[in-house]
Protein backbone atom coordinates (compact mmCIF):
# COMPACT_ATOMS: atom_id res chain seq x y z
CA UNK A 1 0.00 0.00 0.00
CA UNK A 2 1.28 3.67 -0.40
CA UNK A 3 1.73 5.97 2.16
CA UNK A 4 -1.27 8.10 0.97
CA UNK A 5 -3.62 4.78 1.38
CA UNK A 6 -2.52 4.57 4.78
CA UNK A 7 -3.18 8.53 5.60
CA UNK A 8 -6.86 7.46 4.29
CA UNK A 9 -7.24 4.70 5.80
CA UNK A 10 -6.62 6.54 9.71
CA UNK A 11 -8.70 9.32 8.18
CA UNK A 12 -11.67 7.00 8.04
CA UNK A 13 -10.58 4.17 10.99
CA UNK A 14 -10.82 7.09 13.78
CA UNK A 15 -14.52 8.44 12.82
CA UNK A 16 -15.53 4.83 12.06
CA UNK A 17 -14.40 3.54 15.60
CA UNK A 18 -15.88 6.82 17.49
CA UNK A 19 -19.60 5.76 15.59
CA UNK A 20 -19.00 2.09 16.95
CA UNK A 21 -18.04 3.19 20.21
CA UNK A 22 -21.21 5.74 20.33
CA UNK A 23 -23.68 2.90 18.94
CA UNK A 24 -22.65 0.86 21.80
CA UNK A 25 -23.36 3.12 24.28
CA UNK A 26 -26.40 3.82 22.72
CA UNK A 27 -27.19 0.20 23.02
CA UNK A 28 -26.23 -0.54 26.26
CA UNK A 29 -27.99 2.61 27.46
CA UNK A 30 -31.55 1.42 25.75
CA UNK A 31 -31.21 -1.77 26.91
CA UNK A 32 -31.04 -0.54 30.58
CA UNK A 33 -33.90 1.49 29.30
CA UNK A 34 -36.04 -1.47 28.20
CA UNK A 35 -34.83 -3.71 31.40
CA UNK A 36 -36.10 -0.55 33.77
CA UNK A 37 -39.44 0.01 31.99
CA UNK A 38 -40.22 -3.49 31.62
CA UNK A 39 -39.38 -3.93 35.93
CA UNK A 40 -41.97 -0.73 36.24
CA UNK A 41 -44.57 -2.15 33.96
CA UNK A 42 -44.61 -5.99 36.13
CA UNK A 43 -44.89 -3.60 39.32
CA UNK A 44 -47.78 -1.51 38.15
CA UNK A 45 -49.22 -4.99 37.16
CA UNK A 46 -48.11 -6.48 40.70
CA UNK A 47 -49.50 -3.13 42.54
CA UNK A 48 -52.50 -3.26 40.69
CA UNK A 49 -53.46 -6.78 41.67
CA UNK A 50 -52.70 -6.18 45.42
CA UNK A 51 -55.16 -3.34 45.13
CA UNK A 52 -57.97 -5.74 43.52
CA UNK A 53 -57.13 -8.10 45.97
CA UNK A 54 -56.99 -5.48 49.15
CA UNK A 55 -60.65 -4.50 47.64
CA UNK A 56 -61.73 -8.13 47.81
CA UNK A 57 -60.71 -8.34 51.59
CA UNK A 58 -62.16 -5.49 52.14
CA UNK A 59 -65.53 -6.28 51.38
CA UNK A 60 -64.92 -9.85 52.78
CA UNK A 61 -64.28 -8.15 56.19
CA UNK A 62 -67.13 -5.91 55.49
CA UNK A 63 -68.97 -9.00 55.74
CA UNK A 64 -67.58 -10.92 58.38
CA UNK A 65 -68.07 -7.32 60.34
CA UNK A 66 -71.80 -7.63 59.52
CA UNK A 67 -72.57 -11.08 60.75
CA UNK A 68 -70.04 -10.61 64.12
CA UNK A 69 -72.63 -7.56 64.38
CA UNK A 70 -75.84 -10.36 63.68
CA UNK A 71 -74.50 -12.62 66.36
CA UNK A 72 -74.06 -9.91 68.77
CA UNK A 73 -77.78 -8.76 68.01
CA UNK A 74 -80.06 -9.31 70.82
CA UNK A 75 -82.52 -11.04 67.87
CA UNK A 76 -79.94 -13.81 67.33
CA UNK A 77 -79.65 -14.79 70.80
CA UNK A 78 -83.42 -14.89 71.05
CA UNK A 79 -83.68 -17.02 68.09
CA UNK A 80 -80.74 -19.42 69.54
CA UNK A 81 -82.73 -19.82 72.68
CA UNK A 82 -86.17 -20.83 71.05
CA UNK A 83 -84.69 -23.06 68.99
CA UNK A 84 -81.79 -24.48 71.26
CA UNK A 85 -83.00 -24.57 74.48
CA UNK A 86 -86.92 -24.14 73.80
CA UNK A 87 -87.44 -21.10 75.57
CA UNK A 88 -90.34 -19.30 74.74
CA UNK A 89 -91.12 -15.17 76.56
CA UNK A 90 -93.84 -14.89 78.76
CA UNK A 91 -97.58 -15.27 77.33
CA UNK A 92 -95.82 -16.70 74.59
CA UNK A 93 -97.17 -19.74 72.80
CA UNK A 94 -95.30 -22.55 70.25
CA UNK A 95 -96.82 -23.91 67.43
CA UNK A 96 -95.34 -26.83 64.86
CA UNK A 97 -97.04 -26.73 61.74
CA UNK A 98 -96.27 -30.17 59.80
CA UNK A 99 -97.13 -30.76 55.92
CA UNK A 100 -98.53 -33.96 55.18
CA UNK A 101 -96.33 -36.48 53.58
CA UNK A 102 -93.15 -35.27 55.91
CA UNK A 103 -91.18 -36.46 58.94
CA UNK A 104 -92.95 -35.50 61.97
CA UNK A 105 -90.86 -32.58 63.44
CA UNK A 106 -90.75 -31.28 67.16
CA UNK A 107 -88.71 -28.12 68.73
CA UNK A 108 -86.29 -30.70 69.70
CA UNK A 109 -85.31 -31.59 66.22
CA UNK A 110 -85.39 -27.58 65.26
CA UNK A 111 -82.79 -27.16 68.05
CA UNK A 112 -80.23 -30.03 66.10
CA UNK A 113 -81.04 -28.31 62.79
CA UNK A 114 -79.54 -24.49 63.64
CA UNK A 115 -77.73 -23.06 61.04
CA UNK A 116 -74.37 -22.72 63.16
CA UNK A 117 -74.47 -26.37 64.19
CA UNK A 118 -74.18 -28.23 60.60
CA UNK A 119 -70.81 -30.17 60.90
CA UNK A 120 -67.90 -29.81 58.76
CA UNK A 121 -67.30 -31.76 55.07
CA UNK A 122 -65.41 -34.48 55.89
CA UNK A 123 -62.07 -34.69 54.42
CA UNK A 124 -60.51 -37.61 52.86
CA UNK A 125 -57.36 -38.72 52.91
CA UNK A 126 -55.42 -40.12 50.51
CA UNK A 127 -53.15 -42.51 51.72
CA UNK A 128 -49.42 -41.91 51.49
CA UNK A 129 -47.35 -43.90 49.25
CA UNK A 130 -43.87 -44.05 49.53
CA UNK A 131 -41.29 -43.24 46.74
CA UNK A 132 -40.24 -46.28 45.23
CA UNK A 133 -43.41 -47.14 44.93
CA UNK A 134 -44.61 -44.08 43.55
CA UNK A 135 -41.62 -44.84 40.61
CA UNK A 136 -42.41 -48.51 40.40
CA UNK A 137 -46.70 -47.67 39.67
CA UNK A 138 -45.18 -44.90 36.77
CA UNK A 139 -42.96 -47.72 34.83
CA UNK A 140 -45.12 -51.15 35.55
CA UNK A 141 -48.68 -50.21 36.94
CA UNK A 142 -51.51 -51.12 33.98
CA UNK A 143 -52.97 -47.88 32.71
């Protein structure tokens, strides 16, 4: 090569490396750009459904506020003891009216029947099997 080649040739290497230098930095910079928008996008989405979800306790508590209120009413205890313990106020008179074709029904069987006595589902278990087993049921057990 001649000597006015190589002048060229650092003319244009010096500009060419300061553009390739600059685009990388330009890179590197939007790509920290991207990374930090996308983290504030997944917390606006994350904040967001804490809110929804802080609304939905809400008005669950709302709820369990208004039946704590109910059982603390003087008209639930009343209607506990008539139908728990058959206790009637003064004057007072109780009548069972039974529909033809049904069980025969008493204040006795009321009593069993409250709404805050009804027993729990039951819960079954499944029994526990052991590893090898587990492994041994995937490869030979008949499908």
């Amino acid at each position: 090569m001649t000597r006015q080649h190589l002048q060229n040739w650092k003319k244009i290497r010096q500009p060419f490396f300061i553009s390739l230098a600059g685009l990388l930095a330009i890179t590197f910079i939007f790509t920290g750009l991207i990374q930090n928008i996308r983290h504030l996008l997944s917390a606006k989405q994350e904040i967001n459904q804490i809110k929804t979800e802080i609304e939905r306790l809400e008005k669950k508590n709302q709820d369990v506020e208004k039946i704590i209120t109910y059982l603390d009413s003087k008209e639930f205890i009343e209607e506990e003891a008539r139908l728990k313990f058959n206790l009637k106020k003064p004057n007072e008179q109780i009548i069972v009216v039974q529909q033809s074709g049904e069980n025969n029904t008493n204040t006795n069987e009321l009593s069993i029947n409250s709404v805050f006595d009804l027993p729990a589902p039951q819960k079954t278990r499944e029994p526990l099997s052991r590893n090898p087993s587990l492994w041994f049921n995937y490869f030979f057990a008949k499908k």
